[in-house]
Protein backbone atom coordinates (compact mmCIF):
# COMPACT_ATOMS: atom_id res chain seq x y z
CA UNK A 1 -69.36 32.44 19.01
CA UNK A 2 -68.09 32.29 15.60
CA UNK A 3 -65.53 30.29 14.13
CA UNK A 4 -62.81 31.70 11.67
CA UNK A 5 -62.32 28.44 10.30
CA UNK A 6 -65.35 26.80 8.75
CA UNK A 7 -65.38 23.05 9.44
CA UNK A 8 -66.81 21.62 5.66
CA UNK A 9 -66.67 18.03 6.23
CA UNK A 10 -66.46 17.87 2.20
CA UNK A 11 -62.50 20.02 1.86
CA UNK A 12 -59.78 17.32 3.33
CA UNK A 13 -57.31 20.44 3.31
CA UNK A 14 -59.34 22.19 6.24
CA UNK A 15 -60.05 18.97 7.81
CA UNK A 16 -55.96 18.54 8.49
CA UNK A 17 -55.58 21.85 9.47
CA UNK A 18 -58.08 21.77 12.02
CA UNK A 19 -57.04 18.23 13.32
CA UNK A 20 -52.72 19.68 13.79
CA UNK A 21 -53.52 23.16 15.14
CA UNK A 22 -56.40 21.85 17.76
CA UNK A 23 -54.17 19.47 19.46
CA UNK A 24 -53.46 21.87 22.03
CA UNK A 25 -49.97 21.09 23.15
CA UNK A 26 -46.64 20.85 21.08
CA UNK A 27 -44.41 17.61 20.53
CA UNK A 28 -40.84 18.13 21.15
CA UNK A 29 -38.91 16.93 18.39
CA UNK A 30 -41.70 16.36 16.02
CA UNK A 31 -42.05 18.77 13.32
CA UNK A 32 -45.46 19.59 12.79
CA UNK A 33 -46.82 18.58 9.29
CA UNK A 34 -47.78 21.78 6.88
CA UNK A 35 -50.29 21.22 4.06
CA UNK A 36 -48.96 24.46 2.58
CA UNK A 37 -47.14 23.39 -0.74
CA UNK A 38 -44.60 26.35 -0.60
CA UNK A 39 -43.57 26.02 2.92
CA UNK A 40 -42.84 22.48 2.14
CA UNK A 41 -40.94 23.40 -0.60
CA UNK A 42 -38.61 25.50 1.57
CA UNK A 43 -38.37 22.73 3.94
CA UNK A 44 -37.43 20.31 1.17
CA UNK A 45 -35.17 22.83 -0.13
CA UNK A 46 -33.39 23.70 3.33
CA UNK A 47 -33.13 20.00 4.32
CA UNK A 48 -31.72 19.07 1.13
CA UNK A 49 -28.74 21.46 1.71
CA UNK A 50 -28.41 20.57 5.42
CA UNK A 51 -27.94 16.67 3.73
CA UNK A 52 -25.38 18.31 0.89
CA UNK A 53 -23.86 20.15 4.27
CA UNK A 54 -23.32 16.69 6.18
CA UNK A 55 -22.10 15.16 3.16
CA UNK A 56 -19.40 17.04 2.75
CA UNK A 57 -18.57 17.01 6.06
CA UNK A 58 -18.45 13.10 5.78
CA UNK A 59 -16.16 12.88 2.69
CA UNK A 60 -13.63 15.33 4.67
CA UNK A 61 -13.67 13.18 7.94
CA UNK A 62 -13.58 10.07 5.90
CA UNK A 63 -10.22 11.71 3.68
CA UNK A 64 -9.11 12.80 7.48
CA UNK A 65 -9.22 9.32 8.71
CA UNK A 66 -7.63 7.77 5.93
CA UNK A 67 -4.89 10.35 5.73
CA UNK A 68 -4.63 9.61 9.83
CA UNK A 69 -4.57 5.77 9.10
CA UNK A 70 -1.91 6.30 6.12
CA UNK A 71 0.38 8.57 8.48
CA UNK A 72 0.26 5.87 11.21
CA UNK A 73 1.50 2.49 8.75
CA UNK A 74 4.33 5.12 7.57
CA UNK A 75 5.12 5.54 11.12
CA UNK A 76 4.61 1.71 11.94
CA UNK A 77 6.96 1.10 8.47
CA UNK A 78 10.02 3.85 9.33
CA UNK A 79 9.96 2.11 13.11
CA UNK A 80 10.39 -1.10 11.79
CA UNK A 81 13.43 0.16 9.51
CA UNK A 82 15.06 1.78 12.48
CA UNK A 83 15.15 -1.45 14.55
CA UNK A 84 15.92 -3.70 11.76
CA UNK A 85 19.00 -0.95 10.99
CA UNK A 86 19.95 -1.26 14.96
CA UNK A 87 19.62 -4.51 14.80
CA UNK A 88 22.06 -4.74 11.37
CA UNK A 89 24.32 -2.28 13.02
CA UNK A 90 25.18 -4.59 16.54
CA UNK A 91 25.87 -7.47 14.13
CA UNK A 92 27.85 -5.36 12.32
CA UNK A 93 29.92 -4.43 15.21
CA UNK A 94 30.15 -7.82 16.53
CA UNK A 95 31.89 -9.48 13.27
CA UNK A 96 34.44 -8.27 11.61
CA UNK A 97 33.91 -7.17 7.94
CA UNK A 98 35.50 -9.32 5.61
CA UNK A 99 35.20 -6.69 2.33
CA UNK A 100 37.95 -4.39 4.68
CA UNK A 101 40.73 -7.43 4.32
CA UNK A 102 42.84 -6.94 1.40
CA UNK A 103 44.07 -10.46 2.25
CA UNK A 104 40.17 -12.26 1.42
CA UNK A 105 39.87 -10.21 -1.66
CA UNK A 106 40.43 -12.41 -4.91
CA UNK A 107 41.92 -11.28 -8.27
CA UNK A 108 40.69 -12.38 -11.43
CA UNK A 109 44.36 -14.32 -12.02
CA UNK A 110 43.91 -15.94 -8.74
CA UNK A 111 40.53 -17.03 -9.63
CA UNK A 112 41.70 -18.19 -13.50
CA UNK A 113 44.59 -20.55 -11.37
CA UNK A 114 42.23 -21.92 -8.81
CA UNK A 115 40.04 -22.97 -11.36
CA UNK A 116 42.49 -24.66 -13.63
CA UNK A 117 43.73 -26.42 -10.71
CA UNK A 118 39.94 -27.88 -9.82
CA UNK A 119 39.31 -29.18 -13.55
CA UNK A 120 40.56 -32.55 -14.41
CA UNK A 121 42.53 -32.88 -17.23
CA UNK A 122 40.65 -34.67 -20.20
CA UNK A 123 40.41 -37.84 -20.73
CA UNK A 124 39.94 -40.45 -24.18
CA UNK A 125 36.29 -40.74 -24.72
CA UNK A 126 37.16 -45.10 -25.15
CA UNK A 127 40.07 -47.05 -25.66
CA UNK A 128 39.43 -48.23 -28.79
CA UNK A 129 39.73 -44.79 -30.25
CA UNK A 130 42.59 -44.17 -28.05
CA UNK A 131 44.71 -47.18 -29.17
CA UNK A 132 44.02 -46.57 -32.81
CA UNK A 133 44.52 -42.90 -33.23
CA UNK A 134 48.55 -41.54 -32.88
CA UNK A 135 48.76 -39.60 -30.04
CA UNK A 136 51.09 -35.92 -31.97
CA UNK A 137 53.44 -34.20 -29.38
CA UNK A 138 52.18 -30.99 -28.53
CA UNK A 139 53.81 -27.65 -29.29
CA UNK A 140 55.01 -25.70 -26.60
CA UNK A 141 54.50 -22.49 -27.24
CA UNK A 142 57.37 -20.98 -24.70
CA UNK A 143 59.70 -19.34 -26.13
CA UNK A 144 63.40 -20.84 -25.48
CA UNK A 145 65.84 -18.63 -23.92
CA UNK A 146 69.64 -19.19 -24.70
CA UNK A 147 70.99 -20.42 -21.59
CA UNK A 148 74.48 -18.59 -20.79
């Protein structure tokens, strides 16, 4: 009985190998160690791409969800509109509008009259000054039509 692999107490390399391939049964999801440096290269290499895969796949569902979550305050915003303009619109109908009246609407004369008629008229500042200045007639500034 002869043994392919030579157990050298002294080499650590064939001292792993022998301990992972004599175990005699498999572990389900463990992946068994290698001590081959190329093999774990490939490994490294394929899991690195499978981790660039998912992260891609990440940033999309992330940019889904977002765009998901921005579609349903637009939604939340334009149902808010419609009630507040159904809600605008049964007021609306329920008193009259006052801009339709030709009757409420005021013209700048009007305005110019009503405001003259609010004013007081002015007053002496003291009546000392008032007793010592000479009051002048004022002007009228109407022109006089011949009466006939």
């Amino acid at each position: 009985m002869t043994n392919e692999t030579p157990n050298n107490p002294n080499d650590p390399m064939e001292f792993f190998k022998s301990m992972w391939g004599n175990m005699g049964f498999s572990l389900p999801g463990m992946v068994t160690p290698t001590v081959d440096t190329d093999e774990l290269g490939k490994r490294i290499a394929d899991l690195k791409a499978v981790e660039g895969w998912l992260k891609s796949n990440l940033s999309l569902l992330q940019m889904t969800i977002q765009g998901l979550e921005m579609q349903r305050a637009t939604l939340a915003a334009f149902e808010q509109m419609r009630q507040a303009t159904q809600e605008a619109a049964a007021e609306a109908e329920s008193a009259p509008n006052p801009f339709l009246n030709p009757a409420n609407w005021q013209m700048p004369w009007d305005l110019m009259a009503s405001a003259a008629a609010v004013s007081p008229a002015p007053t002496s500042a003291s009546p000392a000054t008032a007793s010592t200045t000479t009051a002048k007639p004022k002007r009228s500034r109407k022109k006089s039509q011949p009466e006939g």
